[in-house]
Protein backbone atom coordinates (compact mmCIF):
# COMPACT_ATOMS: atom_id res chain seq x y z
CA UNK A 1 -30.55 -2.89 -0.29
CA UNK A 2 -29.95 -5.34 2.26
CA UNK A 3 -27.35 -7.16 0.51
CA UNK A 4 -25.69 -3.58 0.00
CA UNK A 5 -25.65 -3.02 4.07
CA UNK A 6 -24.70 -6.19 4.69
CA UNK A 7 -21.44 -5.70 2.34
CA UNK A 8 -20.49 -2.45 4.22
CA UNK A 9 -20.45 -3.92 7.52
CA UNK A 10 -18.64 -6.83 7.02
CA UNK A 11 -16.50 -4.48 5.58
CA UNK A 12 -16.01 -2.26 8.04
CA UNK A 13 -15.90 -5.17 10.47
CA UNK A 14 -12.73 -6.33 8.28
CA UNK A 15 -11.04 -2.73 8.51
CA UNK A 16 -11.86 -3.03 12.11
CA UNK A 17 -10.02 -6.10 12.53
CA UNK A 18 -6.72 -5.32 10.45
CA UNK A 19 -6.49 -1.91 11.45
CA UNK A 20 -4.42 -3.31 14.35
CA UNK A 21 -1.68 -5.69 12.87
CA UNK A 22 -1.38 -3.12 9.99
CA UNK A 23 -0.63 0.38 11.97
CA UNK A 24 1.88 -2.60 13.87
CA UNK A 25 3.17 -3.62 11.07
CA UNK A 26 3.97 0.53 9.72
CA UNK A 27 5.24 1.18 12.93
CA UNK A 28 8.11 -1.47 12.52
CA UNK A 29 8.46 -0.53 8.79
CA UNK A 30 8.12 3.55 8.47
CA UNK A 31 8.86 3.14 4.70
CA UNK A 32 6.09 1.32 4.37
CA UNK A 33 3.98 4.35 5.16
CA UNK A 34 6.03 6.77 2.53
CA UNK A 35 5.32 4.05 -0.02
CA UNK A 36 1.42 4.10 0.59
CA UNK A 37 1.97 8.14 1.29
CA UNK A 38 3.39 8.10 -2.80
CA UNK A 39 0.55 5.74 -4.21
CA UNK A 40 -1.83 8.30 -3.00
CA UNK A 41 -0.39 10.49 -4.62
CA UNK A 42 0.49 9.03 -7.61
CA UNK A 43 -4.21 8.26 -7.63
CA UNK A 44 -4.75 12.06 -7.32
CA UNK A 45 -2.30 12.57 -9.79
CA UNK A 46 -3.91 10.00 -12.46
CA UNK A 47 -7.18 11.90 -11.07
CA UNK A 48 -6.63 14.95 -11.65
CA UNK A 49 -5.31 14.14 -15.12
CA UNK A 50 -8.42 12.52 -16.09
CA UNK A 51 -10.46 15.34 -14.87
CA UNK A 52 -8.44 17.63 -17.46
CA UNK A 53 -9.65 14.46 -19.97
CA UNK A 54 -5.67 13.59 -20.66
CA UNK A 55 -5.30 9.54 -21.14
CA UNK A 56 -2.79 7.57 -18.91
CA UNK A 57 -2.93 4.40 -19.58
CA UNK A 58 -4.01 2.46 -16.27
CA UNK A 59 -1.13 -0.55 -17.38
CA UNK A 60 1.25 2.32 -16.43
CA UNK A 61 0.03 3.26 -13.12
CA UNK A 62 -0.44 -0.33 -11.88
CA UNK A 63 3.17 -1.39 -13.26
CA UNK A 64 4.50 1.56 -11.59
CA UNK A 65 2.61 0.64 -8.61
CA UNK A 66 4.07 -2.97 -8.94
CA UNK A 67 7.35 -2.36 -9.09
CA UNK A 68 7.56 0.17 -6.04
CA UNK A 69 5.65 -2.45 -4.05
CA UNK A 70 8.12 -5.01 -5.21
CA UNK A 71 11.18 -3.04 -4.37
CA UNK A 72 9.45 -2.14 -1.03
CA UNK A 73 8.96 -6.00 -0.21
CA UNK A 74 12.52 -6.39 -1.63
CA UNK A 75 14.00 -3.63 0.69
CA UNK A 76 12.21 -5.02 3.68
CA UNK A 77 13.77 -8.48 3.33
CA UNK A 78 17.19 -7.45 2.75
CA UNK A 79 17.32 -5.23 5.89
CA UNK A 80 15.71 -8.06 8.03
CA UNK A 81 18.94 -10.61 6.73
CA UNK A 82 20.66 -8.26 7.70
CA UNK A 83 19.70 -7.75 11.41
CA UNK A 84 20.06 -11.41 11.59
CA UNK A 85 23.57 -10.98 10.11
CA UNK A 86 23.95 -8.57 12.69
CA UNK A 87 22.72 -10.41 15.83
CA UNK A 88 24.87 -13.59 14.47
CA UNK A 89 27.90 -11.67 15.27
């Protein structure tokens, strides 16, 4: 039981601590938030699925996840060349 307390307040401690740099870091990048906004989403979806006992396969929902983080981190870094393009000129 101890071992169990222990583990929820370090990890709240942890939430505590990058609750900070993260709503910063949404704040600069409001796609960021639509992204996370869709992966919920897409969970209650998979959720509610499995509650009506229909199989999707988790490989899908992680690949899907994946790849929308992917073109998320892709997006992000092609808009911030860009500003430096931009502040070049």
């Amino acid at each position: 039981m101890a071992i169990m307390v222990m583990a929820v307040v370090i990890g709240v401690g942890c939430m505590m601590a990058a609750a900070g740099p993260i709503t910063k870091f949404v704040e600069r990048h409001p796609t960021v938030s639509m992204l996370a906004l869709s992966f919920l989403l897409l969970i209650g979806v998979a959720l509610i699925a499995e509650g009506l006992h229909q199989v999707i396969p988790k490989g899908y929902i992680y690949f899907a996840m994946a790849f929308s983080a992917l073109t998320e981190m892709l997006n992000l870094k092609m808009k911030k060349s860009a500003q430096k393009r931009m502040q070049v000129k």
